[in-house]
Protein backbone atom coordinates (compact mmCIF):
# COMPACT_ATOMS: atom_id res chain seq x y z
CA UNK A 1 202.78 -5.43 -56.07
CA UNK A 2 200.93 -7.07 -58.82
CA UNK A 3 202.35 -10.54 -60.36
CA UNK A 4 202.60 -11.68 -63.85
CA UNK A 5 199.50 -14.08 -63.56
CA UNK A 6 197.36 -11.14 -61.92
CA UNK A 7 197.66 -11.81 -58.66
CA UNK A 8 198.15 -8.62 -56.05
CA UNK A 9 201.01 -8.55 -52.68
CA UNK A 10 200.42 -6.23 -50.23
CA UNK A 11 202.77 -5.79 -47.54
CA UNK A 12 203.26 -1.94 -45.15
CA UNK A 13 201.02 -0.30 -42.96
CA UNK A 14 197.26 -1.93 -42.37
CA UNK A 15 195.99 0.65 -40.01
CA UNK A 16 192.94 1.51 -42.03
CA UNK A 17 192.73 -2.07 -43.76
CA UNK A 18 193.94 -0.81 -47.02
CA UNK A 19 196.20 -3.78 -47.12
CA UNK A 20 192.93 -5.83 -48.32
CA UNK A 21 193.34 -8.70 -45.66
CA UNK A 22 190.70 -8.03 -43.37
CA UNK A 23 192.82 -7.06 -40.54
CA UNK A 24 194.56 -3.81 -39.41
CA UNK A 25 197.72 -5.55 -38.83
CA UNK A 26 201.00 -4.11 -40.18
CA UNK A 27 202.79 -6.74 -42.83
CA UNK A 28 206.63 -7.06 -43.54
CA UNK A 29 206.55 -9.83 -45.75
CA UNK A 30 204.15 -9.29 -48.77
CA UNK A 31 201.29 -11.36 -49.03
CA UNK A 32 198.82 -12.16 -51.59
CA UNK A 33 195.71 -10.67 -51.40
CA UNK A 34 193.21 -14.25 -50.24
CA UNK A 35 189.88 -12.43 -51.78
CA UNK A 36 191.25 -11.72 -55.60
CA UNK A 37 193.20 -14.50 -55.97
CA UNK A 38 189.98 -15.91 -58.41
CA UNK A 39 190.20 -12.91 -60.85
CA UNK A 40 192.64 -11.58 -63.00
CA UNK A 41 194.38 -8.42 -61.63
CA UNK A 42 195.22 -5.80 -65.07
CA UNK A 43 195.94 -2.25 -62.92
CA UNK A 44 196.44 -1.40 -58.93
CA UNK A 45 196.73 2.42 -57.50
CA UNK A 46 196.72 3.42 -54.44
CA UNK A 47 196.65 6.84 -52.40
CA UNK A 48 196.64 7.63 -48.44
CA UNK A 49 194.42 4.77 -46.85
CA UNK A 50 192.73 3.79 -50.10
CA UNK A 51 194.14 0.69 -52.56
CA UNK A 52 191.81 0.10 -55.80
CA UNK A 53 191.85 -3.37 -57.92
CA UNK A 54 191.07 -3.04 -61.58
CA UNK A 55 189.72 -6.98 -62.65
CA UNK A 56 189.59 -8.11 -66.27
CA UNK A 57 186.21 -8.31 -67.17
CA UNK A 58 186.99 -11.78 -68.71
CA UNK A 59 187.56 -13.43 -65.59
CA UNK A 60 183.90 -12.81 -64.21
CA UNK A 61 183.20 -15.28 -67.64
CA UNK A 62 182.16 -15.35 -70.88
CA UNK A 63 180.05 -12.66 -70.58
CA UNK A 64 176.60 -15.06 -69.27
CA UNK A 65 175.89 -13.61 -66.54
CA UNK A 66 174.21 -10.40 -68.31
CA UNK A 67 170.85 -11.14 -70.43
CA UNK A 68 170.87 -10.62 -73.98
CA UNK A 69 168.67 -9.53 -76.61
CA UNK A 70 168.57 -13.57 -77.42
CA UNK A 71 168.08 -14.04 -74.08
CA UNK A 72 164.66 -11.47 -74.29
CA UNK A 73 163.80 -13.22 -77.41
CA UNK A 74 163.40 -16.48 -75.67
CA UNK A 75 160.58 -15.44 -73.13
CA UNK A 76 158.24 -13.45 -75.75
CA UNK A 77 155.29 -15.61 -75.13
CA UNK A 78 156.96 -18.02 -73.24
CA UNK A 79 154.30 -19.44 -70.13
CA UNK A 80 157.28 -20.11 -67.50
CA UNK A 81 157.60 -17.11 -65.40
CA UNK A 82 154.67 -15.28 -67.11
CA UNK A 83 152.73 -13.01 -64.43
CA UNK A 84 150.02 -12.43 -67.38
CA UNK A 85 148.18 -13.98 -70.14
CA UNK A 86 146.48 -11.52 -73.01
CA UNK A 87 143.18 -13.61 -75.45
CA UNK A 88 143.14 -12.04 -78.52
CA UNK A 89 141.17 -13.07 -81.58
CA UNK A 90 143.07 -15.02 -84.24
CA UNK A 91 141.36 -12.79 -86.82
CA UNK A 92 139.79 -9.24 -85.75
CA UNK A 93 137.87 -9.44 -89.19
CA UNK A 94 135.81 -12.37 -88.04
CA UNK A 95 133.32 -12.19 -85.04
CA UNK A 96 133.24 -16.13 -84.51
CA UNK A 97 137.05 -16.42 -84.62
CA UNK A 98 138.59 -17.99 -81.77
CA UNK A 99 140.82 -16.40 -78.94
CA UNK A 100 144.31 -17.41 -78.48
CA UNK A 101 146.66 -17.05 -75.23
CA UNK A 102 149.83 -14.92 -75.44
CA UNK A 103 151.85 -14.87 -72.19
CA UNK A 104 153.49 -11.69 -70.82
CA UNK A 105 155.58 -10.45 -68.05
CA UNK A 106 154.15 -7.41 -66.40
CA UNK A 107 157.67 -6.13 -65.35
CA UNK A 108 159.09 -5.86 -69.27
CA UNK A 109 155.98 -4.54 -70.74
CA UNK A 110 155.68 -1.54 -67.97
CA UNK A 111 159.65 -1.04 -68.73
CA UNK A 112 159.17 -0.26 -72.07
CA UNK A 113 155.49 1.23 -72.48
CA UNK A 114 154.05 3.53 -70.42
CA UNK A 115 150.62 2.57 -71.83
CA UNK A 116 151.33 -1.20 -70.19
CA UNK A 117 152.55 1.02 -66.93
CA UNK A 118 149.48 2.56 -66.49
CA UNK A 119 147.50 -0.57 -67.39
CA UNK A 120 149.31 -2.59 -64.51
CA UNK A 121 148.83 0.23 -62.41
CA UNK A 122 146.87 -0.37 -59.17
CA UNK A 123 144.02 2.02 -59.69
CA UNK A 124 143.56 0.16 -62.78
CA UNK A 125 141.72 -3.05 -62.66
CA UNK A 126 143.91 -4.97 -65.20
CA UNK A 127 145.97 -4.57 -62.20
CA UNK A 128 144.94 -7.77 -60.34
CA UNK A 129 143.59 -9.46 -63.60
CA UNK A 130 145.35 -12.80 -64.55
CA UNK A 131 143.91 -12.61 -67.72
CA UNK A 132 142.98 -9.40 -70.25
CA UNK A 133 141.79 -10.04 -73.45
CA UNK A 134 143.23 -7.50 -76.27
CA UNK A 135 141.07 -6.26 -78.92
CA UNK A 136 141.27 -4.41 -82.98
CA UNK A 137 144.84 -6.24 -83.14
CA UNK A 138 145.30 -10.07 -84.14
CA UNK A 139 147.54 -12.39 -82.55
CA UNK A 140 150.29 -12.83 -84.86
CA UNK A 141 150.96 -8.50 -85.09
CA UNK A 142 150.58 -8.33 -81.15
CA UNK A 143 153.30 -11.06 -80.89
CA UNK A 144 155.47 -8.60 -83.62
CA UNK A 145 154.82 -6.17 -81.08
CA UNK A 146 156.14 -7.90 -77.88
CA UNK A 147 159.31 -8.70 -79.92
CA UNK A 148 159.96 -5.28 -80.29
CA UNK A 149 159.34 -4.60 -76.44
CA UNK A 150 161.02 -6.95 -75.17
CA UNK A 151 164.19 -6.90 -77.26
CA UNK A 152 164.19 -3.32 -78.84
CA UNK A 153 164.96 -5.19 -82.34
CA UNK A 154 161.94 -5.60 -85.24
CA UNK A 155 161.94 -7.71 -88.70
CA UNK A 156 158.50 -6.37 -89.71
CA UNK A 157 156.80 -7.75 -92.86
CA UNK A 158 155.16 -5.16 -95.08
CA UNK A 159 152.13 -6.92 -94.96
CA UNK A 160 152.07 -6.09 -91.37
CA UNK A 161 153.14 -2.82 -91.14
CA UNK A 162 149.84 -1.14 -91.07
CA UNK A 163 148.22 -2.82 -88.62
CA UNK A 164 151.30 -2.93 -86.96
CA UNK A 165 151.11 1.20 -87.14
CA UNK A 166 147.99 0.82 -85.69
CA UNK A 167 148.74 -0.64 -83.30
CA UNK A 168 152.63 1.21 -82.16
CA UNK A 169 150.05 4.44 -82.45
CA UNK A 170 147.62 2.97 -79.86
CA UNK A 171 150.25 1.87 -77.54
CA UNK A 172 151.64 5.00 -77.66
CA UNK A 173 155.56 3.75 -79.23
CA UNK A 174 156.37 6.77 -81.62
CA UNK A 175 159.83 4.77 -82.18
CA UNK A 176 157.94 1.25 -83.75
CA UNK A 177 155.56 4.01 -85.63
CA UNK A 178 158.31 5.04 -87.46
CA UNK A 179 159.75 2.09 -87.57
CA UNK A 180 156.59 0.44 -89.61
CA UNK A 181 156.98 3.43 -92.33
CA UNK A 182 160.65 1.65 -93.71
CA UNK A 183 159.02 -1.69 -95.08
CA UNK A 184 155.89 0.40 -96.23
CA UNK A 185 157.75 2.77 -98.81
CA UNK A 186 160.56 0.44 -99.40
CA UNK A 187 158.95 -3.23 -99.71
CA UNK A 188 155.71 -2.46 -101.70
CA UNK A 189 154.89 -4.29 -104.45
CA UNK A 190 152.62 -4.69 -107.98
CA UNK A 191 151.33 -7.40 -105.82
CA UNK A 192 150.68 -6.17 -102.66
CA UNK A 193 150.06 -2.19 -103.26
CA UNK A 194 146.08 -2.41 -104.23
CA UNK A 195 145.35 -4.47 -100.60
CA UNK A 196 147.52 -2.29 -98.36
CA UNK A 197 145.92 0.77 -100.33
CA UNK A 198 142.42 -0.54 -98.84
CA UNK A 199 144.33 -1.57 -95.68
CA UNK A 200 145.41 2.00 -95.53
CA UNK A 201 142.21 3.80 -96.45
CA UNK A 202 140.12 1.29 -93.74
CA UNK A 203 143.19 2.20 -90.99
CA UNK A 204 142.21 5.78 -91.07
CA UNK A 205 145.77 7.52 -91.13
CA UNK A 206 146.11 9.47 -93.89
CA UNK A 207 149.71 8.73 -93.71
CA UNK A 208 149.61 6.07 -94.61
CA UNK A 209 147.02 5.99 -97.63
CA UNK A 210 149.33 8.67 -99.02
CA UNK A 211 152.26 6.29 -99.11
CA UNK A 212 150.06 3.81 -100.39
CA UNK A 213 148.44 6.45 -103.23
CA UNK A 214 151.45 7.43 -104.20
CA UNK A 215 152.97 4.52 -105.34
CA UNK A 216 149.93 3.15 -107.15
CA UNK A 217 150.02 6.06 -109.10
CA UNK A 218 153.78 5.89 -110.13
CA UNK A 219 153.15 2.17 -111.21
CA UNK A 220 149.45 2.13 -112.37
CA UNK A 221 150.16 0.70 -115.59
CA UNK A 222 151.39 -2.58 -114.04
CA UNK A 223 149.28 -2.46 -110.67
CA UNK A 224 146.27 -2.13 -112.75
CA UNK A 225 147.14 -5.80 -114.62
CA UNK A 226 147.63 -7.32 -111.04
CA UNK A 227 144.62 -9.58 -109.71
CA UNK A 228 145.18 -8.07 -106.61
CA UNK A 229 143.52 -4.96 -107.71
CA UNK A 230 140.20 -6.43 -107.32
CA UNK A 231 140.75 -6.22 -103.55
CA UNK A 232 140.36 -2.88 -103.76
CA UNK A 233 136.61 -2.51 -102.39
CA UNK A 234 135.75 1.40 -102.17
CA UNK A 235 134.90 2.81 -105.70
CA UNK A 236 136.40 6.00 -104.28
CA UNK A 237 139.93 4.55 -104.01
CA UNK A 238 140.27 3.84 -107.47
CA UNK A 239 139.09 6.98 -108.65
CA UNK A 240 141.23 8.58 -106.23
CA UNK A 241 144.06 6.59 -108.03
CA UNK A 242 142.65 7.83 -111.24
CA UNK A 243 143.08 11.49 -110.70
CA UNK A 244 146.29 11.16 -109.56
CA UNK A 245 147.51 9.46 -112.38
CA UNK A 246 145.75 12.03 -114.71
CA UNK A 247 147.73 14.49 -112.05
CA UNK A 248 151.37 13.30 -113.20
CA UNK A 249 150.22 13.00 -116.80
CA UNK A 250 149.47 16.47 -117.37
């Protein structure tokens, strides 16, 4: 029998323990059941030898006992329980730049990439390294990077979302590739299109550089009064630019 408040009475035959007592003994008198009497009872069914219990998921609590995506946030370069610690250059552009720590936890990152899996493998000898140093990505993208992996969730900034690319491409995360694409075609700017054209050329991924082309040529006549056009340092870009202007023109 199951009670208002949730609480189950069993009372019959015990011969198998499907009373839920711990005993075998037979019961004429129901009596609560001693090892439920802490949750919330919603549903009970039983058949032959066999009595099931279905608990309200509330009364295990308010649902903290299962990590959250806040929860994953909150150890993305966090030192306490960190198994390893990656250096990587502040600024890849500069060879005197210094090296920064970024801690890491070797169980997440294999979870999620197979190129950390194979890295913490032991027939590779990152394996039994406490510290790796990371290169061609700076610190600030490879900490955009571990958000992603450890919570599956991304804000990316357009101004990152080359190297970013980059980066998703070398790590082998098809997902995050595709992912970088939204803020390129959808955030660029009069400001910001000339330097993430050179960005683009200098990443090698034609992909991108199209993207980038593409809308310089649809708003040349205001990119080309931006000062940020003189960031622009190949010759061949802007001629490239140049055609395709004369392109849509004719």
């Amino acid at each position: 029998a199951l009670s208002d408040q949730g609480q189950i009475y069993t009372w019959g035959r015990g011969a198998f323990g499907e009373l839920g007592h711990g005993s075998f003994d037979k019961l004429l008198v129901p009596q609560k059941v001693s090892q439920l009497q802490d949750f919330c009872v919603v549903r009970v069914e039983a058949f032959e030898r066999y009595t099931a219990a279905l608990v309200d998921p509330i009364s295990f609590g308010p649902g903290d006992s299962v990590p959250t995506a806040s929860v994953l946030y909150s150890m993305v370069n966090n030192e306490q329980f960190a198994d390893v610690t990656f250096l990587i250059a502040d600024d890849t552009t500069n060879t005197t730049t210094t090296t920064s720590s970024v801690y890491a936890h070797r169980a997440i990152l294999s979870q999620r990439c197979e190129f950390f899996a194979t890295m913490f493998s032991s027939g590779m000898k990152e394996s039994s390294m406490k510290e790796i140093a990371i290169h061609d990505i700076r610190r600030e993208v490879f900490l955009v990077l571990l958000e992603y992996l450890y919570t599956d969730a991304i804000h990316i900034q357009v101004e990152h979302s080359i190297e970013l690319y980059c980066a998703a491409d070398m790590y082998g995360l098809k997902r995050l590739k595709n992912l970088c694409l939204r803020p390129l075609k959808h955030n660029m700017t009069i400001d910001n299109a000339a330097p993430l054209l050179q960005q683009a050329a200098d990443s090698n991924y034609p992909e991108l550089k199209e993207i980038c082309l593409d809308f310089m040529v649809k708003h040349f006549a205001k990119v080309s009064k931006s000062p940020s056009i003189e960031q622009i340092t190949q010759p061949e870009l802007l001629v490239e630019v140049m055609r395709g202007v004369a392109d849509r023109m004719s």
